[in-house]
N, C-alpha and C. Protein backbone atom coordinates (compact mmCIF):
# COMPACT_ATOMS: atom_id res chain seq x y z
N UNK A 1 0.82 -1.19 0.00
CA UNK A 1 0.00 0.00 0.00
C UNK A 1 0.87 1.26 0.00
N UNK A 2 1.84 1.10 0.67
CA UNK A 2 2.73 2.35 0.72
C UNK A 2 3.35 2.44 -0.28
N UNK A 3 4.00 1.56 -0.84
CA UNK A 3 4.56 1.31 -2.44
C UNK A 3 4.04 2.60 -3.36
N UNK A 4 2.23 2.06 -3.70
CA UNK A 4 1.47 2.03 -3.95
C UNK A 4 1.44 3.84 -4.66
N UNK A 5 1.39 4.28 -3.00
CA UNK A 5 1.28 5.84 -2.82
C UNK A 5 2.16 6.17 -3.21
N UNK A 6 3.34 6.03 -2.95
CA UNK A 6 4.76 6.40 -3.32
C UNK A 6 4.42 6.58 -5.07
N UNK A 7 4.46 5.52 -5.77
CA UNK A 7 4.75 5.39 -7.31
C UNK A 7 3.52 6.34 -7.73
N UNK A 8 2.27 6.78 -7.04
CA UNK A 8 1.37 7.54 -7.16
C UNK A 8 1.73 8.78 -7.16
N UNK A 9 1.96 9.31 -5.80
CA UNK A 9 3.14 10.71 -6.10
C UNK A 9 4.14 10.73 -7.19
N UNK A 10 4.71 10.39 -7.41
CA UNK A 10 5.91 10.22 -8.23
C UNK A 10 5.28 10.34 -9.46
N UNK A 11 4.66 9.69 -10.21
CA UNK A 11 3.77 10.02 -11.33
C UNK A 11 3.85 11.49 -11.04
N UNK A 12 3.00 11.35 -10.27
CA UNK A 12 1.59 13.60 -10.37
C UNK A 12 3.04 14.27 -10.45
N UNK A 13 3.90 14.15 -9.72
CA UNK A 13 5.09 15.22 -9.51
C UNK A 13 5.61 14.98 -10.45
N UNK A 14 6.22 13.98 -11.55
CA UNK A 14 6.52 14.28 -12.54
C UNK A 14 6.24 14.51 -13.87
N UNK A 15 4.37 14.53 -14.04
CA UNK A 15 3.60 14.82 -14.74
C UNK A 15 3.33 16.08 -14.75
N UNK A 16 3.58 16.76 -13.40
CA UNK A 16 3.81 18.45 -13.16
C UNK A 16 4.35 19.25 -13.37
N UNK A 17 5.67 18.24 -13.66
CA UNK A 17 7.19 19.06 -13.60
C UNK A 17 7.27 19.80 -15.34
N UNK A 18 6.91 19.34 -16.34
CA UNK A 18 7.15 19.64 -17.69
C UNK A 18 6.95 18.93 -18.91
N UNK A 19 6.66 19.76 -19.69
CA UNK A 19 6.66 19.36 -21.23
C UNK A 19 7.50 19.49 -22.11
N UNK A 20 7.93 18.60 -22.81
CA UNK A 20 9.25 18.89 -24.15
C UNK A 20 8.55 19.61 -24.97
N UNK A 21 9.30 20.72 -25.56
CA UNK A 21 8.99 21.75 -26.41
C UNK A 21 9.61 21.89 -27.79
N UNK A 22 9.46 21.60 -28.76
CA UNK A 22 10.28 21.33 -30.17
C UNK A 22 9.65 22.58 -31.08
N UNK A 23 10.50 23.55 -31.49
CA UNK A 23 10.37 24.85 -32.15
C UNK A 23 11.43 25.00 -33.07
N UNK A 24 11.18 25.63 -34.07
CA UNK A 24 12.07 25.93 -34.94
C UNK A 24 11.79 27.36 -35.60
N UNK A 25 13.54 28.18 -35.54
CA UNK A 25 13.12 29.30 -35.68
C UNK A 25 13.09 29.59 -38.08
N UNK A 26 12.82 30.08 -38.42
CA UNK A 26 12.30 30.70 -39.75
C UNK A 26 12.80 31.91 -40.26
N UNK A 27 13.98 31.98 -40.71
CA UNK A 27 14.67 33.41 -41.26
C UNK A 27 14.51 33.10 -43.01
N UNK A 28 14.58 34.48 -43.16
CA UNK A 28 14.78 34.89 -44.67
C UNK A 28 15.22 36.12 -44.76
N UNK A 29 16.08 36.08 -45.99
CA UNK A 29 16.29 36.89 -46.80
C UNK A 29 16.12 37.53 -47.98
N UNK A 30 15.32 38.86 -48.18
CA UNK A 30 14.87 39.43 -47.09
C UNK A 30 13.43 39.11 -46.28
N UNK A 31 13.44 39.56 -44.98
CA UNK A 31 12.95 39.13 -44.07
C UNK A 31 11.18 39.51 -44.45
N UNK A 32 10.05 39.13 -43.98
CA UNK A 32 8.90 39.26 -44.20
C UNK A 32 8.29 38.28 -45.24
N UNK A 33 8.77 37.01 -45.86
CA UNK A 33 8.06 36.24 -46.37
C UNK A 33 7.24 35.85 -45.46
N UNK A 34 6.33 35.33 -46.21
CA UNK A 34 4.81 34.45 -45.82
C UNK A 34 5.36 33.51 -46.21
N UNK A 35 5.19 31.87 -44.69
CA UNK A 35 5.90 31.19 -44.79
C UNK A 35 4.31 30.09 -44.76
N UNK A 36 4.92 28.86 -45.51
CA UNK A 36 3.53 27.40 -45.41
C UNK A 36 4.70 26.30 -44.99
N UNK A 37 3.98 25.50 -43.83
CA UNK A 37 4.72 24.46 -43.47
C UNK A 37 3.74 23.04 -43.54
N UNK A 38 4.21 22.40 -44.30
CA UNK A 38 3.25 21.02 -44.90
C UNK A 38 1.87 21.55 -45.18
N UNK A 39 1.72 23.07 -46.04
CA UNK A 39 0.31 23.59 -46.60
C UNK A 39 -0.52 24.42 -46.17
N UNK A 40 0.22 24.53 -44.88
CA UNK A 40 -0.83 25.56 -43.74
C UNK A 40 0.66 26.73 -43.43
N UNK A 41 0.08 28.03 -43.72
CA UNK A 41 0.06 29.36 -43.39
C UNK A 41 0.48 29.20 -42.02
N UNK A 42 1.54 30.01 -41.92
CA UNK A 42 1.92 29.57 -39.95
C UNK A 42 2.77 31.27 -40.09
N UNK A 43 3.01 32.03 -40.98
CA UNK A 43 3.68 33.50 -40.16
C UNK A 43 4.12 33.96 -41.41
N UNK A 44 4.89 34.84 -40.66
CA UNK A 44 5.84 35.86 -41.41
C UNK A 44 7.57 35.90 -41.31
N UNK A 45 8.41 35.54 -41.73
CA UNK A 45 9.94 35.30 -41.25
C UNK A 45 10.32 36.83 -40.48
N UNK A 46 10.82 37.27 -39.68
CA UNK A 46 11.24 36.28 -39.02
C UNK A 46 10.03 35.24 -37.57
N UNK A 47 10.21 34.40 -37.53
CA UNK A 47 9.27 33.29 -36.98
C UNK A 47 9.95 32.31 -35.99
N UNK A 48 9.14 31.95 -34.95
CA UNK A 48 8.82 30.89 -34.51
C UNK A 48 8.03 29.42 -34.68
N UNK A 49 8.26 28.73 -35.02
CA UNK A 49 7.06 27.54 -35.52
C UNK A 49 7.04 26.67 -34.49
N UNK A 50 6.33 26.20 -33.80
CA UNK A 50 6.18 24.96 -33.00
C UNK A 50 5.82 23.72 -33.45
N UNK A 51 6.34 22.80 -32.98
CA UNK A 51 5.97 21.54 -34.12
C UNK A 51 5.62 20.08 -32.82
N UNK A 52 4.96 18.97 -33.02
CA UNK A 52 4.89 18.03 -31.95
C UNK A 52 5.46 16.82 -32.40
N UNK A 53 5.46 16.88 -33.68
CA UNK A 53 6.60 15.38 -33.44
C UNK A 53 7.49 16.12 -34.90
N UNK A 54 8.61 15.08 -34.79
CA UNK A 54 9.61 14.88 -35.65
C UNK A 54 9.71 14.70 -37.11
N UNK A 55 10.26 14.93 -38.29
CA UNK A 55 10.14 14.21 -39.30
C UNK A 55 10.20 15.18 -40.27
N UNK A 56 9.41 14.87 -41.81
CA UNK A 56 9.28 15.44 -42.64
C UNK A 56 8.56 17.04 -42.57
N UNK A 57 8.98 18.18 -43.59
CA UNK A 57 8.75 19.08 -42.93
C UNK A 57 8.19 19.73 -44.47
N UNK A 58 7.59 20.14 -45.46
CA UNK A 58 7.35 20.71 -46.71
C UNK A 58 7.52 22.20 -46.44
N UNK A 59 7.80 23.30 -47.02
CA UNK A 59 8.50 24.26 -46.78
C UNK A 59 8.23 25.37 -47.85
N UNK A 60 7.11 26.10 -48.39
CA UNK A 60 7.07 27.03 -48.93
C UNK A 60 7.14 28.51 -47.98
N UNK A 61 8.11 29.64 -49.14
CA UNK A 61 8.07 30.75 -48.79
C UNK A 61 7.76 31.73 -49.86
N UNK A 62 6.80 32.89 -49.59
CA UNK A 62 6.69 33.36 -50.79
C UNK A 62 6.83 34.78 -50.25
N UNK A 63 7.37 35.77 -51.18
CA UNK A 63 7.15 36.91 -51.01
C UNK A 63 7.67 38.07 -52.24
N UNK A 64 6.29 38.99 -52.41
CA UNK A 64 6.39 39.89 -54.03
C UNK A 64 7.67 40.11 -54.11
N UNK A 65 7.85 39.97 -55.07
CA UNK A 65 8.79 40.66 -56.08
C UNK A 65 10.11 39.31 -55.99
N UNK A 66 9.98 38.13 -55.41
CA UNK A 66 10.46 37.50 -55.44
C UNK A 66 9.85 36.06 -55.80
N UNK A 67 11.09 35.03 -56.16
CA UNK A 67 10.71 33.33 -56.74
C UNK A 67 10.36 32.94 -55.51
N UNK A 68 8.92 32.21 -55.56
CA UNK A 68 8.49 31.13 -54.75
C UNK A 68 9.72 30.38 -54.46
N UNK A 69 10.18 29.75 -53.33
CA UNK A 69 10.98 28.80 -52.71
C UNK A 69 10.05 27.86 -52.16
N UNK A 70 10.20 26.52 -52.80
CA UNK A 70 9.67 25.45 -52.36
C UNK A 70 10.84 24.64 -51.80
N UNK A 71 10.71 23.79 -50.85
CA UNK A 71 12.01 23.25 -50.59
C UNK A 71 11.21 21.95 -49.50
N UNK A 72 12.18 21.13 -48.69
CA UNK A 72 11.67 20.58 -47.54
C UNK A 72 12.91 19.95 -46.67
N UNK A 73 12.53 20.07 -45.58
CA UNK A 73 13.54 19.93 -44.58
C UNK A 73 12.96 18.98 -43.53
N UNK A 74 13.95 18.17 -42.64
CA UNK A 74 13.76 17.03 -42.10
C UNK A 74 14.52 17.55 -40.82
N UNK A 75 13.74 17.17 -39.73
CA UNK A 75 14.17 17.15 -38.55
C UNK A 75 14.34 15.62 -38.24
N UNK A 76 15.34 15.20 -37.79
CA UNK A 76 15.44 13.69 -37.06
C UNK A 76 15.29 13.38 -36.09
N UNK A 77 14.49 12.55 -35.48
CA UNK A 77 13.89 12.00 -34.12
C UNK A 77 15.67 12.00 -33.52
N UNK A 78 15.87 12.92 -32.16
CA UNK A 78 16.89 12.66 -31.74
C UNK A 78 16.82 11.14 -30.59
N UNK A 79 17.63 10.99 -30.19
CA UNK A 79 17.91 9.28 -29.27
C UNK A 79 16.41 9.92 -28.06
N UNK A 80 16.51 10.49 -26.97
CA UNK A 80 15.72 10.79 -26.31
C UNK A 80 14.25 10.85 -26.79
N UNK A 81 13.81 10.86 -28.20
CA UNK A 81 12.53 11.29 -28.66
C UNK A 81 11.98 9.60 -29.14
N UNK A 82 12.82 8.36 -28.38
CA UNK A 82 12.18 7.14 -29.06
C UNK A 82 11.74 6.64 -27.53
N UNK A 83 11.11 5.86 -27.60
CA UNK A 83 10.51 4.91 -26.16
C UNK A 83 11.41 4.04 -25.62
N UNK A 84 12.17 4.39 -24.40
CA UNK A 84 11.03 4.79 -23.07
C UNK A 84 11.64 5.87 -22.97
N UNK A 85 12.38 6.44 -23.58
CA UNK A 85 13.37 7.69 -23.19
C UNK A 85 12.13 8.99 -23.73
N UNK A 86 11.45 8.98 -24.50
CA UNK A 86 10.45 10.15 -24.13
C UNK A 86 9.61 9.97 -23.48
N UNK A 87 9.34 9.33 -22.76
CA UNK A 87 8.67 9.82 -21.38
C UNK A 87 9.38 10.19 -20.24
N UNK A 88 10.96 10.28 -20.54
CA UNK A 88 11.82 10.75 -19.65
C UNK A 88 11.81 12.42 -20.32
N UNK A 89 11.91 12.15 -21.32
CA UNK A 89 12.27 14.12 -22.48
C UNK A 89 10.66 14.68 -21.73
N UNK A 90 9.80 13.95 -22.09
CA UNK A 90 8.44 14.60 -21.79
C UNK A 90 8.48 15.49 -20.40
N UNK A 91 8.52 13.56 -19.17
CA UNK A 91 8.42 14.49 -17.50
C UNK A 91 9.42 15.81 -17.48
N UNK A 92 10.66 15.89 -17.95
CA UNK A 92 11.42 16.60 -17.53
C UNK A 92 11.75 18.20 -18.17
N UNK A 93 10.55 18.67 -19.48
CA UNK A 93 10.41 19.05 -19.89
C UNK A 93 11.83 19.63 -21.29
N UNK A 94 12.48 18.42 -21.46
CA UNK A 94 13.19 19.35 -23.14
C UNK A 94 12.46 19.98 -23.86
N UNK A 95 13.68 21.02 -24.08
CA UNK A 95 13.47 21.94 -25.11
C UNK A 95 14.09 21.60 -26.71
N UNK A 96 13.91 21.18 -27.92
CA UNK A 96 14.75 21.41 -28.83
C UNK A 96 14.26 22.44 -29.46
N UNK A 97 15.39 22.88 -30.03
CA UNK A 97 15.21 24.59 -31.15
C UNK A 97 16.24 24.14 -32.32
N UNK A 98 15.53 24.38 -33.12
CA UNK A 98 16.44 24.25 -34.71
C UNK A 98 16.46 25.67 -35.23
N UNK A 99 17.09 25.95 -36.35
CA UNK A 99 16.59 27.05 -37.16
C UNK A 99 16.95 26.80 -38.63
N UNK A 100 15.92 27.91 -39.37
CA UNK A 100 16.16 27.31 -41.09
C UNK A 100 16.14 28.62 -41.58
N UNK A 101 17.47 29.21 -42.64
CA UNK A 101 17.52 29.60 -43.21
C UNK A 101 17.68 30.08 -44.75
N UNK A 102 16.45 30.46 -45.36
CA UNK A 102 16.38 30.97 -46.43
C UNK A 102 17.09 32.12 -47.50
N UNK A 103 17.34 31.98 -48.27
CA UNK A 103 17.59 33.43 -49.43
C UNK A 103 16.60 32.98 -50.27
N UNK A 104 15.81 34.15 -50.67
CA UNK A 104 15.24 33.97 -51.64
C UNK A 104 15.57 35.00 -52.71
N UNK A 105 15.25 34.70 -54.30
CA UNK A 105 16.20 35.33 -55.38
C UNK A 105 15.30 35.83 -56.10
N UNK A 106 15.32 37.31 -56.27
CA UNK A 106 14.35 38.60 -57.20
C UNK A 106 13.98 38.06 -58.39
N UNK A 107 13.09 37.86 -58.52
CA UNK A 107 12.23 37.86 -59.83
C UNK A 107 13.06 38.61 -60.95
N UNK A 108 12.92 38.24 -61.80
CA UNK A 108 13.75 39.21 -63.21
C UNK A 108 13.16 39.78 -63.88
N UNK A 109 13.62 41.00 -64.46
CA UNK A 109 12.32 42.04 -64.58
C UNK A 109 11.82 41.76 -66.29
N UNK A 110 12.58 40.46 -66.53
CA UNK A 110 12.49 40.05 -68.15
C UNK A 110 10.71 39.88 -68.27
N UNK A 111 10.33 40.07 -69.55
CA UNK A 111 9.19 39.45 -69.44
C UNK A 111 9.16 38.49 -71.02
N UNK A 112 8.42 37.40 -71.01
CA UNK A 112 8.77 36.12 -71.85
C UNK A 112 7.97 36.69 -72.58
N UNK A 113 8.48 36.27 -73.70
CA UNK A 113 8.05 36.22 -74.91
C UNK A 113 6.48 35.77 -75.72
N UNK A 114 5.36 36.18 -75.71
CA UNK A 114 4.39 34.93 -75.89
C UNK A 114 4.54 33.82 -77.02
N UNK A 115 5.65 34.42 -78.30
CA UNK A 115 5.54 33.25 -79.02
C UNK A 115 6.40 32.43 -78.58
N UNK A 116 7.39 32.14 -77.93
CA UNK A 116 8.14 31.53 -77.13
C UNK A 116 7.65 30.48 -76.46
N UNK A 117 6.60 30.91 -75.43
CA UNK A 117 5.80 30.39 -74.75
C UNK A 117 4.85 29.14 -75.24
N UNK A 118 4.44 30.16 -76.30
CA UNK A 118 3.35 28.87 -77.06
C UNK A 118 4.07 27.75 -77.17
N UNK A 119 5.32 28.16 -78.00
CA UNK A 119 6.67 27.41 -78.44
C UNK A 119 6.27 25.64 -77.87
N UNK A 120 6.88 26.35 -76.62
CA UNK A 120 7.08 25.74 -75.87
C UNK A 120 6.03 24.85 -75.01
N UNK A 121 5.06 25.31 -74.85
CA UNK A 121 3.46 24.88 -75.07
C UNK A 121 3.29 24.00 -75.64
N UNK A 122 3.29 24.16 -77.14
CA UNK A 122 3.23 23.18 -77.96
C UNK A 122 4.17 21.84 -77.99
N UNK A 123 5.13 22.20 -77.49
CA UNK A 123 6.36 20.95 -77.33
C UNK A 123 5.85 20.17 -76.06
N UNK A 124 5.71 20.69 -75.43
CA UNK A 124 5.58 20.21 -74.01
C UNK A 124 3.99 18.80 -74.83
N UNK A 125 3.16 19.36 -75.16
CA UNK A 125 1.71 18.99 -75.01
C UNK A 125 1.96 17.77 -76.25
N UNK A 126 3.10 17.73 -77.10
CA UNK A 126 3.54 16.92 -78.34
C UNK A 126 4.16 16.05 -77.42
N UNK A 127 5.09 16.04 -76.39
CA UNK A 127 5.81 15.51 -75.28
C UNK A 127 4.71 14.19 -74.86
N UNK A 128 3.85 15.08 -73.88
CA UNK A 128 2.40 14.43 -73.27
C UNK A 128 1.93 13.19 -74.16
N UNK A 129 1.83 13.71 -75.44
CA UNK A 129 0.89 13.03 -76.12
C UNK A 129 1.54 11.61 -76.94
N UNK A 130 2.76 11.86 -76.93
CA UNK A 130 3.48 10.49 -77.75
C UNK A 130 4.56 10.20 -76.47
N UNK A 131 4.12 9.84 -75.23
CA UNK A 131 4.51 9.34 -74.26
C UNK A 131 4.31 7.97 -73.42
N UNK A 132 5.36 7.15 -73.51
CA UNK A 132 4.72 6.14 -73.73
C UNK A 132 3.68 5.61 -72.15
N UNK A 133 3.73 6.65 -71.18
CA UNK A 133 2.90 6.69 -69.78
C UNK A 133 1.76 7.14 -70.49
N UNK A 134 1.41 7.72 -71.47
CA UNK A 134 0.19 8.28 -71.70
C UNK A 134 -0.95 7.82 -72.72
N UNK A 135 -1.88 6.86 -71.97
CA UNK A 135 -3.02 6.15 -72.89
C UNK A 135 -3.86 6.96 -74.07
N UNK A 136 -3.90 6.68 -75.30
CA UNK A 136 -5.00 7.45 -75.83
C UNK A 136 -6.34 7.94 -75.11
N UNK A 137 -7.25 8.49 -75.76
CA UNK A 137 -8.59 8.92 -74.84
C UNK A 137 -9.47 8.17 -75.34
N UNK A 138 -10.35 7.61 -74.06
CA UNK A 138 -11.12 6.54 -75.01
C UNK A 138 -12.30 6.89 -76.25
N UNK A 139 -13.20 8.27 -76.01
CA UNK A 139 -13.04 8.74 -77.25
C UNK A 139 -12.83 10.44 -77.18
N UNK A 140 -12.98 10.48 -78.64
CA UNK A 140 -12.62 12.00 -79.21
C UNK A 140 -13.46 12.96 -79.24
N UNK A 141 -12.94 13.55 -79.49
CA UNK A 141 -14.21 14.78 -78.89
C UNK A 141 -15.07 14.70 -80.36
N UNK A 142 -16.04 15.59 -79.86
CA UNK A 142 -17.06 15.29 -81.11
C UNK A 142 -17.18 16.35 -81.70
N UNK A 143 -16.90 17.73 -80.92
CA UNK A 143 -16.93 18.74 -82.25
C UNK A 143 -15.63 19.44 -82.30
N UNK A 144 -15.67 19.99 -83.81
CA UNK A 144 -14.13 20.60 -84.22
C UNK A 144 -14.45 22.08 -84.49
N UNK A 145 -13.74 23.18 -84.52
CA UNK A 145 -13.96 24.56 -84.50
C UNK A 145 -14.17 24.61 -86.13
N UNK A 146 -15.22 25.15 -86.54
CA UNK A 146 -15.66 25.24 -88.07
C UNK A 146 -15.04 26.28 -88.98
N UNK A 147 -13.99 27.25 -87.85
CA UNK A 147 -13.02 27.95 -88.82
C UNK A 147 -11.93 27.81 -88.13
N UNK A 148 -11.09 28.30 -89.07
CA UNK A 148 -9.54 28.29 -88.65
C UNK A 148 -8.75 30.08 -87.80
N UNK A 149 -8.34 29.96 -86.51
CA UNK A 149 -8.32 31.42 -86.48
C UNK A 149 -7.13 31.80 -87.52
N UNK A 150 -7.58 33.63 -87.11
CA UNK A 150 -7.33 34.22 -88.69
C UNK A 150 -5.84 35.37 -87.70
N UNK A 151 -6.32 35.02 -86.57
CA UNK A 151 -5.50 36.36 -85.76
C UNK A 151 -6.05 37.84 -85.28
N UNK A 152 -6.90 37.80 -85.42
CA UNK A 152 -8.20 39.14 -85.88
C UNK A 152 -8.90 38.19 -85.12
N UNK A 153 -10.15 39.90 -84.31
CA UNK A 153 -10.61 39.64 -83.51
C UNK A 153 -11.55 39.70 -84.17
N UNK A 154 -12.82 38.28 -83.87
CA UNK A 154 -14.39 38.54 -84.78
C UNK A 154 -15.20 39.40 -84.25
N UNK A 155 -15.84 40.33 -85.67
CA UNK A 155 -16.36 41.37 -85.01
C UNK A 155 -17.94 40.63 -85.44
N UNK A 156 -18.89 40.88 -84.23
CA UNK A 156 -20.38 40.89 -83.93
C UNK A 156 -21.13 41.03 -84.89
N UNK A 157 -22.40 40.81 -85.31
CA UNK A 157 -22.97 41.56 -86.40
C UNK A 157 -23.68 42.41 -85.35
N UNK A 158 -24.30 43.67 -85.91
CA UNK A 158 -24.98 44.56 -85.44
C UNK A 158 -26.54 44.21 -85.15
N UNK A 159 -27.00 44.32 -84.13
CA UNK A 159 -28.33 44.54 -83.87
C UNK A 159 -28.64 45.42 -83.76
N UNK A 160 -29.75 45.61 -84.76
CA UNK A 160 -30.98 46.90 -84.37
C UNK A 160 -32.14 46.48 -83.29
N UNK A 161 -32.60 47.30 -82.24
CA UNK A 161 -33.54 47.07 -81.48
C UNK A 161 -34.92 47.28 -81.87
């Protein structure tokens, strides 16, 4: 019975004592991106993120006048974070802190070409289509455009009211 009480206290008091805390801090350059971590919106750099377990991490940062940065980063379950040793990290409250730093690189003030684009459009969609991952459609479409464009915009006929 005394045992009993003993291992009873001992629990509450070290169920009292603390929680492990795993945070990671979020810099960029320059500072004020809008940051997504595995898809969800969590701040502005510079940041704090709190996280509850370990592992894979997906990593977008975006901010005007600059290239989207997609990236992803991995935190590793350290020795203390496997069983029975986290329920020792847990009672006793660890802290881990990482941090991740970004540059992100200015947009270029070029602007593309549209026939370029098509260009390339068209290659890509010739790519798709004689690929050998890519099944025909089982069927075809049924209607075809009855003119050919001309480049010129069609003008309306006029209605009188």
């Amino acid at each position: 019975m005394l045992w009993s009480v003993r291992i009873f206290t001992c629990l509450v008091v070290l169920s009292a004592v603390g929680c492990a805390r795993h945070s990671v801090s979020i810099t960029s350059e320059p500072s004020g991106a809008l940051v997504f971590v595995n898809g969800n919106e969590v701040g502005r750099t510079p940041m704090k993120y709190d996280f509850d377990s370990y592992g894979d991490f997906d990593v977008i940062l975006r901010k005007e006048g600059y290239e989207t940065l997609k990236t992803h980063k991995d935190i590793k379950t350290p020795l203390y974070g496997y069983p029975p040793l986290d329920l020792g990290a847990e009672a006793f409250g660890v802290k881990d802190h990482f941090e991740w730093r970004f540059d992100l690189t200015p947009v270029s003030g070029q602007i593309a070409d549209p026939a370029e684009l098509i260009n390339r459009a068209q290659a890509l969609k010739e790519d798709l289509q004689t690929s050998k991952y890519t099944r025909s459609p089982a069927t075809m479409p049924t209607t075809q455009p009855q003119t050919q464009p001309t480049g010129q915009p069609a003008l309306l006929p006029q209605t009188q009211p």
